[in-house]
N, C-alpha and C. Protein backbone atom coordinates (compact mmCIF):
# COMPACT_ATOMS: atom_id res chain seq x y z
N UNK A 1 40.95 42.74 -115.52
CA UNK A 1 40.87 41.81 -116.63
C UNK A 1 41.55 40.51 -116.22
N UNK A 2 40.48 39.65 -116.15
CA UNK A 2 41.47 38.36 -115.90
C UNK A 2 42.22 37.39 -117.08
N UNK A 3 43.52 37.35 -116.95
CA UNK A 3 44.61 36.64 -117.67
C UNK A 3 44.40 35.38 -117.48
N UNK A 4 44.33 34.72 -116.32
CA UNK A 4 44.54 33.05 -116.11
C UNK A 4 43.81 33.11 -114.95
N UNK A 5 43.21 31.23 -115.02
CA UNK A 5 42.68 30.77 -114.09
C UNK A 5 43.79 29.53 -113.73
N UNK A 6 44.65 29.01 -112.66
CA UNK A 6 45.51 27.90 -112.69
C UNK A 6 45.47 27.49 -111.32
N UNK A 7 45.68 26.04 -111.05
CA UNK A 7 45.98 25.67 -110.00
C UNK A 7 47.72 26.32 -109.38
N UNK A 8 47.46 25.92 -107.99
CA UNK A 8 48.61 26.27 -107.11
C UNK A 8 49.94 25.67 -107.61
N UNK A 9 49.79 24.24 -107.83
CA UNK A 9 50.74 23.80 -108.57
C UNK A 9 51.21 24.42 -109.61
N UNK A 10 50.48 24.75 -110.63
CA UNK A 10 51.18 25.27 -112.21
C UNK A 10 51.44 26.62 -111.53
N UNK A 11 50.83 27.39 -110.77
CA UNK A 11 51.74 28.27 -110.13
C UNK A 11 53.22 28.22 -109.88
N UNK A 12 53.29 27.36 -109.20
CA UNK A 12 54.59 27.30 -108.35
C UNK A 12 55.64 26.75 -109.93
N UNK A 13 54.89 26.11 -110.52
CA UNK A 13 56.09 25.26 -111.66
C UNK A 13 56.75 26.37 -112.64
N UNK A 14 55.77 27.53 -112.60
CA UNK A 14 55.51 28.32 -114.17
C UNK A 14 55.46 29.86 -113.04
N UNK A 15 55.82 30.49 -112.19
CA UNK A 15 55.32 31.20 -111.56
C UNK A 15 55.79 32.42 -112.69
N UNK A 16 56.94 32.39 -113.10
CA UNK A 16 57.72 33.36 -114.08
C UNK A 16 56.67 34.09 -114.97
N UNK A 17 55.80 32.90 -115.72
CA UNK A 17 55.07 33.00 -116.64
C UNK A 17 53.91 34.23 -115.91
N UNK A 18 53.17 33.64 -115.11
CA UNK A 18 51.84 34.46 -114.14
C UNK A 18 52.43 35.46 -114.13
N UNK A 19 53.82 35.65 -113.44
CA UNK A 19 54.39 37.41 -112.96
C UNK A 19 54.25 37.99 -114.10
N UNK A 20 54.99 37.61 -114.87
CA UNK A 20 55.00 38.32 -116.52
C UNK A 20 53.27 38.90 -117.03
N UNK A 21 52.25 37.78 -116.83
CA UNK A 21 51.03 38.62 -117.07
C UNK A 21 50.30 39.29 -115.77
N UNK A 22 50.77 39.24 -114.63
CA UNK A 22 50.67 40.40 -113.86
C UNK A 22 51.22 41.68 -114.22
N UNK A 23 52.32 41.49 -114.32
CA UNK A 23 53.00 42.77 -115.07
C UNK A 23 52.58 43.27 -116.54
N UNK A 24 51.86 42.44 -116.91
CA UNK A 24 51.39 43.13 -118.35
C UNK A 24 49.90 43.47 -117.71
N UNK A 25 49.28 43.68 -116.66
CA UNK A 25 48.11 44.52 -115.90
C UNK A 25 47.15 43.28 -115.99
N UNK A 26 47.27 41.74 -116.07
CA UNK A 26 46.22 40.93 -115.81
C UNK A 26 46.00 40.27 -114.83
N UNK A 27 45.20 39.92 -114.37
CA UNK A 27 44.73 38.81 -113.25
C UNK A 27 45.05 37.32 -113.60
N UNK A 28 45.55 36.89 -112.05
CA UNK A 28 45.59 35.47 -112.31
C UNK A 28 44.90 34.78 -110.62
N UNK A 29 44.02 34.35 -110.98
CA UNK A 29 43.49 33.69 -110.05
C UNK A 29 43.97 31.91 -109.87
N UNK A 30 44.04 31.57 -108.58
CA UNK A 30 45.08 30.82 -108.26
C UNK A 30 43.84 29.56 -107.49
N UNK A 31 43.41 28.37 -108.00
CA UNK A 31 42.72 27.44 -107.14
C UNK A 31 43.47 26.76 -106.53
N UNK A 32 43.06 25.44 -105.58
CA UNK A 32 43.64 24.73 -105.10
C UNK A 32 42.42 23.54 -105.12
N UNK A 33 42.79 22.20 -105.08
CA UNK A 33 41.36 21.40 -105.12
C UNK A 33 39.59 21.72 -105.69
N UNK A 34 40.54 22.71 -106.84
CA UNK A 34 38.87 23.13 -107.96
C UNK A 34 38.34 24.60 -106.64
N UNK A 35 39.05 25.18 -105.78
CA UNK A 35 38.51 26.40 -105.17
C UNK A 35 38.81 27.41 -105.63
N UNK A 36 38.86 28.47 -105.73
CA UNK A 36 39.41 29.69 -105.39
C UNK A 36 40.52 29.69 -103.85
N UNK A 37 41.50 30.30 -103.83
CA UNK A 37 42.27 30.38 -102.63
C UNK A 37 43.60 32.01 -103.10
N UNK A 38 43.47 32.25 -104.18
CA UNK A 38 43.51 33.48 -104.09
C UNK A 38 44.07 34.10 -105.72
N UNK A 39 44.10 35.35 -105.60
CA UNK A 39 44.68 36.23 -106.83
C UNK A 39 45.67 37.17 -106.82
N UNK A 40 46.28 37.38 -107.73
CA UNK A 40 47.73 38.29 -108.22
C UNK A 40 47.23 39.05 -109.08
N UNK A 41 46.67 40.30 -108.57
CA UNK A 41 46.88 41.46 -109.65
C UNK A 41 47.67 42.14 -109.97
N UNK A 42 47.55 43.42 -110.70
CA UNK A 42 48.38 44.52 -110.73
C UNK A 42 48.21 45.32 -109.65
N UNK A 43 49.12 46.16 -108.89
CA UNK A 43 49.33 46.87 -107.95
C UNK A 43 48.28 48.03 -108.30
N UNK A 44 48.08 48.67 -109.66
CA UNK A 44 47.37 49.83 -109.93
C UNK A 44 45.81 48.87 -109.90
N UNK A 45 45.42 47.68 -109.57
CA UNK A 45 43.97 47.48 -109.35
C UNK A 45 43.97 47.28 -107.94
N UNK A 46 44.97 47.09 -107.13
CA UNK A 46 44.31 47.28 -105.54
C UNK A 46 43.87 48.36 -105.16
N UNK A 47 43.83 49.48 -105.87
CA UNK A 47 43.67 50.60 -105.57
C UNK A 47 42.07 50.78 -105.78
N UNK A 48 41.70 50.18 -107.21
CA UNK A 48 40.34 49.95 -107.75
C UNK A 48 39.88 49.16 -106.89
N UNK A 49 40.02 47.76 -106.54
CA UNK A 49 39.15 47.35 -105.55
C UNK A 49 38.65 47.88 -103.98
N UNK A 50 39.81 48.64 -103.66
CA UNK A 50 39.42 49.33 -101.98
C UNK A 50 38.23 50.45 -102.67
N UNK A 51 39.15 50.92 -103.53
CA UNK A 51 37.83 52.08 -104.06
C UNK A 51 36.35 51.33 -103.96
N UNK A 52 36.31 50.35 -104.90
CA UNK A 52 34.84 49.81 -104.85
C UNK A 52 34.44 49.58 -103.75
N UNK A 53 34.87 48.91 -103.05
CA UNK A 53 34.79 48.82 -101.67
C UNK A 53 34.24 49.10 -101.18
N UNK A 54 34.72 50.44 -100.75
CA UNK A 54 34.12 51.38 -99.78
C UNK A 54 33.18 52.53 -100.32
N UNK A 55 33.34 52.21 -101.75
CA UNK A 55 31.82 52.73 -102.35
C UNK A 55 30.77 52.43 -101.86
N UNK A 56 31.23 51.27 -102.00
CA UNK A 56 29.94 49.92 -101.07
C UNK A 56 28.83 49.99 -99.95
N UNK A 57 30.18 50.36 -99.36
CA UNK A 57 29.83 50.88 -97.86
C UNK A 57 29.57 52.56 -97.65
N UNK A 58 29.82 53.48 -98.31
CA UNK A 58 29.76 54.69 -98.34
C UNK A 58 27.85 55.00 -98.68
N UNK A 59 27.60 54.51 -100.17
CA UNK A 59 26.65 54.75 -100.15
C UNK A 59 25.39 54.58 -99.37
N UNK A 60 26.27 53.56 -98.30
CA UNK A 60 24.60 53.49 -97.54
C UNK A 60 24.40 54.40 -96.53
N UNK A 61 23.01 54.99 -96.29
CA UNK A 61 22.63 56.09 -95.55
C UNK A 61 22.69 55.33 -93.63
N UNK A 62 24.01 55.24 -93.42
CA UNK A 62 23.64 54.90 -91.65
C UNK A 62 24.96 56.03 -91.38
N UNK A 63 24.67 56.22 -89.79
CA UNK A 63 25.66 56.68 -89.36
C UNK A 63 26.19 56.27 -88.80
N UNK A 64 27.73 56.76 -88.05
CA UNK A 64 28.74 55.71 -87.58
C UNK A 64 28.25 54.98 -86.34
N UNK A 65 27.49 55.78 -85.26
CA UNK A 65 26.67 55.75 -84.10
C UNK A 65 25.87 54.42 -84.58
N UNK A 66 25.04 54.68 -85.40
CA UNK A 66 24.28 53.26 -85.55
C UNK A 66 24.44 52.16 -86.01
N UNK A 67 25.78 52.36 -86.74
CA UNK A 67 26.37 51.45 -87.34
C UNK A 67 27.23 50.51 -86.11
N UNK A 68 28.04 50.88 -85.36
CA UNK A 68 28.78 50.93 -84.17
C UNK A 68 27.56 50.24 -83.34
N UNK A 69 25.74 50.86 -82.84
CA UNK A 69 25.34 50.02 -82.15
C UNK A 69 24.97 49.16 -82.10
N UNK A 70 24.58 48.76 -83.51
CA UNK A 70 24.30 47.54 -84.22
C UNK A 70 25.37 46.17 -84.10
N UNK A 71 26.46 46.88 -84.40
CA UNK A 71 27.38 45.55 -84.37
C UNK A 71 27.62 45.21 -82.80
N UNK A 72 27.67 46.41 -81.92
CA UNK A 72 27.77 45.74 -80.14
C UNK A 72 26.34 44.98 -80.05
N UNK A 73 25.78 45.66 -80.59
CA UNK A 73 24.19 44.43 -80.28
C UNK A 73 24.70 43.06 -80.63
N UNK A 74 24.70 42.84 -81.91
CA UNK A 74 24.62 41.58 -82.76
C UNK A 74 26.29 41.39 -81.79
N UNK A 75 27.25 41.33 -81.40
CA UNK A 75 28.22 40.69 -80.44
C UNK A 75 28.46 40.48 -79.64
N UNK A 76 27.18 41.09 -78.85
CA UNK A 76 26.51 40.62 -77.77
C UNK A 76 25.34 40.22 -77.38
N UNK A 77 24.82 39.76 -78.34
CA UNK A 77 23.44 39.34 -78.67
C UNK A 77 22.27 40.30 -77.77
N UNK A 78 22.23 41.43 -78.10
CA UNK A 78 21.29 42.65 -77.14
C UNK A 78 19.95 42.12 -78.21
N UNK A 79 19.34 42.41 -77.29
CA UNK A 79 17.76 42.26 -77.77
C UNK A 79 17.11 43.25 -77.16
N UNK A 80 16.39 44.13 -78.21
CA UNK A 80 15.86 45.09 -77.36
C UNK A 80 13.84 44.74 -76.88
């Protein structure tokens, strides 16, 4: 659940404030020059995002073998 969207600055001025709604389990995503450059969650959602994650990657039907030859191809540009 995201709590705040704020620049780096009001970060740094107000950081007290952000921790406080981290600790109440919200997101605060942090821009810099109108970007994204990063976020402060709760510790109990890093857990949720690796999960998704590697859901991600789980569900797809390859195996490690082909997965593995694929990427030495494409980093070494193999052409078969």
């Amino acid at each position: 659940m995201i709590g705040a969207k704020t620049t780096a600055t009001e970060m740094q001025n107000n950081f007290g404030r952000y921790l406080n709604m981290v600790m109440a389990g919200r997101e605060v995503i942090v821009t810099k020059n109108g970007k994204e450059v990063g976020r402060f969650i709760p510790k109990d959602a890093v857990i949720s995002y690796l999960t998704d994650s590697l859901a991600g990657i789980l569900k797809q039907d390859v195996s490690l073998e082909d997965a593995k030859d694929t990427m030495l191809r494409e980093k070494y540009e193999i052409i078969d």
